[in-house]
C-alpha atoms as a PDB file:
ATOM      1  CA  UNK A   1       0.000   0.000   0.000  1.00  0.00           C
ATOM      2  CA  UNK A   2       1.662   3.270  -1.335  1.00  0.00           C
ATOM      3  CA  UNK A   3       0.834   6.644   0.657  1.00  0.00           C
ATOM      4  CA  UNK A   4      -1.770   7.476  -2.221  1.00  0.00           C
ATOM      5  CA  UNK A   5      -3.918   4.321  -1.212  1.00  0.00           C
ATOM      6  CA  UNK A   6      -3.352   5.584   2.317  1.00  0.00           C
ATOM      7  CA  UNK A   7      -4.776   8.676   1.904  1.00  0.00           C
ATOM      8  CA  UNK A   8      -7.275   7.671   0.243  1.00  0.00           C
ATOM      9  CA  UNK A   9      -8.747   5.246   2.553  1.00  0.00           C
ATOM     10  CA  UNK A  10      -8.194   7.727   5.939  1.00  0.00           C
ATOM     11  CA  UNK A  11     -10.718  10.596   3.621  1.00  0.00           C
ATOM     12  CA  UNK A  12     -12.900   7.741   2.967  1.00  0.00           C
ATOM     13  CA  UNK A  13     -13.289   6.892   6.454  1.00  0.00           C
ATOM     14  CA  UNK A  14     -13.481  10.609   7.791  1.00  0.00           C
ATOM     15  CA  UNK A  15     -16.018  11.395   5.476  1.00  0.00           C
ATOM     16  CA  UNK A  16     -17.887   8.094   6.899  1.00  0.00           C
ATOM     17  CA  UNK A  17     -17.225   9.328  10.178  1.00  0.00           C
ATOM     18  CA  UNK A  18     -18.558  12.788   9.510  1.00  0.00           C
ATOM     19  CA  UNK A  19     -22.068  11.413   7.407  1.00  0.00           C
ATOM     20  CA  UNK A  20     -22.566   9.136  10.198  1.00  0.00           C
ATOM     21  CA  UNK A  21     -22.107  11.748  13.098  1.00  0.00           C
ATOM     22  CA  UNK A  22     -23.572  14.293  11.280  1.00  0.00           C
ATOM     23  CA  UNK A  23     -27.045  14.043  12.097  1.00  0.00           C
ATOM     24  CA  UNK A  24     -26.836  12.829  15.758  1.00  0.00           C
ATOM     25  CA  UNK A  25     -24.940  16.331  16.178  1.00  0.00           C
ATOM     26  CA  UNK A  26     -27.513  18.833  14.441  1.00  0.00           C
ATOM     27  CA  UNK A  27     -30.341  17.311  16.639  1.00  0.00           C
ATOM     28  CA  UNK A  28     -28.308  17.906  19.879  1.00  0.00           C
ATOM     29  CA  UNK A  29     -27.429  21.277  18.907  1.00  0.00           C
ATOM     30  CA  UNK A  30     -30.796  22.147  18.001  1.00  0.00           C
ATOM     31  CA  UNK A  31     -32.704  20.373  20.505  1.00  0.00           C
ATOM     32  CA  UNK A  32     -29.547  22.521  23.028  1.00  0.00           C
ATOM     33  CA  UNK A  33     -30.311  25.638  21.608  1.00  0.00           C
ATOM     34  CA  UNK A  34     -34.321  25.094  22.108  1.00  0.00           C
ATOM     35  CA  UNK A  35     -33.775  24.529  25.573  1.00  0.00           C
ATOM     36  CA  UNK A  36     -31.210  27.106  25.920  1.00  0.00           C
ATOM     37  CA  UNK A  37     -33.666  29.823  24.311  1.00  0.00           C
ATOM     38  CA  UNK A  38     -36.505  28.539  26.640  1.00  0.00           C
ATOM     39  CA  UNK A  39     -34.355  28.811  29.893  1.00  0.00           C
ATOM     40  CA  UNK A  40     -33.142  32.475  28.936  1.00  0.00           C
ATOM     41  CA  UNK A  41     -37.317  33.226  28.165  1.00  0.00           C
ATOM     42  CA  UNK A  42     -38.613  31.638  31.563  1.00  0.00           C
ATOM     43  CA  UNK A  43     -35.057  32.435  33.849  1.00  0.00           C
ATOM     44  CA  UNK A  44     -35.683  28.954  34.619  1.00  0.00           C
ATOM     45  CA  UNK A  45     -31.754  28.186  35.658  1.00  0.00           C
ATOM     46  CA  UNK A  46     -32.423  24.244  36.366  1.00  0.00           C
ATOM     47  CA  UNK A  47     -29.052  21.955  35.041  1.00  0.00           C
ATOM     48  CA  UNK A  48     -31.115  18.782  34.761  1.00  0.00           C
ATOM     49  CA  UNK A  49     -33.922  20.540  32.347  1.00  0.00           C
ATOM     50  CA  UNK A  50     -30.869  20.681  29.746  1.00  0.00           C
ATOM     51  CA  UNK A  51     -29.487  17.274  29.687  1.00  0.00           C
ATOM     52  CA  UNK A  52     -32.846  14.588  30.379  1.00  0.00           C
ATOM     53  CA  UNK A  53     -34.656  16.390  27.108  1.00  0.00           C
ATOM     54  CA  UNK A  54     -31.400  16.398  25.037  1.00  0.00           C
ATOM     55  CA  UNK A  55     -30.515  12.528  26.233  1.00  0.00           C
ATOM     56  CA  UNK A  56     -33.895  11.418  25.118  1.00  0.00           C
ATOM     57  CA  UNK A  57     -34.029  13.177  21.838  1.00  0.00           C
ATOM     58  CA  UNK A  58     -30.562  12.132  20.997  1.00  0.00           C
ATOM     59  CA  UNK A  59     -31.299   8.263  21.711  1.00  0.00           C
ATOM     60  CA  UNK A  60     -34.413   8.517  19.949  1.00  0.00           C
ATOM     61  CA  UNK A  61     -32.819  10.336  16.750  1.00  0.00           C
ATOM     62  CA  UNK A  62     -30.491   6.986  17.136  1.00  0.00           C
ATOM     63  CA  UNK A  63     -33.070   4.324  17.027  1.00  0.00           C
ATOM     64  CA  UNK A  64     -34.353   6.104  13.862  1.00  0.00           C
ATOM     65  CA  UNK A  65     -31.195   6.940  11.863  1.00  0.00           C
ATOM     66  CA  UNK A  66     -29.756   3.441  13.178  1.00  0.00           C
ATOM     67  CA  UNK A  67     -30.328   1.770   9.714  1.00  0.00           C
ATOM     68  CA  UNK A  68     -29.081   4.546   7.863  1.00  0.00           C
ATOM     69  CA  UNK A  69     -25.724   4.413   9.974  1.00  0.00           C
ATOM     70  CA  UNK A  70     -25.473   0.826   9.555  1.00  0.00           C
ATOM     71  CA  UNK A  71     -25.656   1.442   5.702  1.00  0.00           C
ATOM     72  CA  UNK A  72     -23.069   3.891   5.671  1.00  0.00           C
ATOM     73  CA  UNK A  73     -20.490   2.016   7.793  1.00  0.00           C
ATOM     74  CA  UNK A  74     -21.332  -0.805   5.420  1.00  0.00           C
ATOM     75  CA  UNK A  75     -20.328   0.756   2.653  1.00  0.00           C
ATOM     76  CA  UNK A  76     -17.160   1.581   4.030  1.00  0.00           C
ATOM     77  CA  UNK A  77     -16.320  -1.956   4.793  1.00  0.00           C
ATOM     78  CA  UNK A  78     -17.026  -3.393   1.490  1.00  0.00           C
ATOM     79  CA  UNK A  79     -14.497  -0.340   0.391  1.00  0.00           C
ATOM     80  CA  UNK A  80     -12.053  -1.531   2.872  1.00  0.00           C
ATOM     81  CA  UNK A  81     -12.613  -5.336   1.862  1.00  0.00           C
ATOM     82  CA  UNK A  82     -11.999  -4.602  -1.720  1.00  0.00           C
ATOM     83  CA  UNK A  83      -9.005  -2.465  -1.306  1.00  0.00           C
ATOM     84  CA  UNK A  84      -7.905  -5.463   0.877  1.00  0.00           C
ATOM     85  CA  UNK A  85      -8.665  -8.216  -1.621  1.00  0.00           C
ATOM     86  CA  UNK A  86      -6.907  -5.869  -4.484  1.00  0.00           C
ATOM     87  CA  UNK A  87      -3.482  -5.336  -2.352  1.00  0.00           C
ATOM     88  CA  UNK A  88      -3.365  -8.987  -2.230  1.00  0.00           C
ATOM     89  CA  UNK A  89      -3.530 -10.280  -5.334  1.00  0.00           C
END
């Protein structure tokens, strides 16, 4: 494996990494920033109303985007498997 092939499959799995993470981030930060703007509205200063919503929402976001992670990460390990199966020929 020259550096090229290297390279090639550390952007492949950064971009996986990124596509997968992606959406799990945008629904904390918006589901953060919901709860942030409601606290600053109501001066309601209480630590636990931040985390309990944002820990549900985020688990649930998983269950539904699960297949669509699984899909991705597949994809990069067929990639992986064929770059294997070519460097050993």
């Amino acid at each position: 494996m020259n550096a090229e092939q290297a390279l090639e499959v550390a952007h492949e799995a950064i971009f996986t990494l990124l596509v997968v993470s992606t959406p799990i981030m945008v629904v904390g930060l918006a589901v953060g920033l919901t709860i942030a703007v409601f606290q600053a509205l109501t001066q309601i200063q209480e630590v636990t109303l931040t985390f309990v919503p944002k820990i549900i929402v985020v688990f649930i976001s998983l269950i539904i985007l699960l297949p669509f992670m699984l899909d991705q990460m597949e994809q990069l390990m067929l990639l992986l498997t064929d770059k294997i199966v070519v460097l050993g020929q």
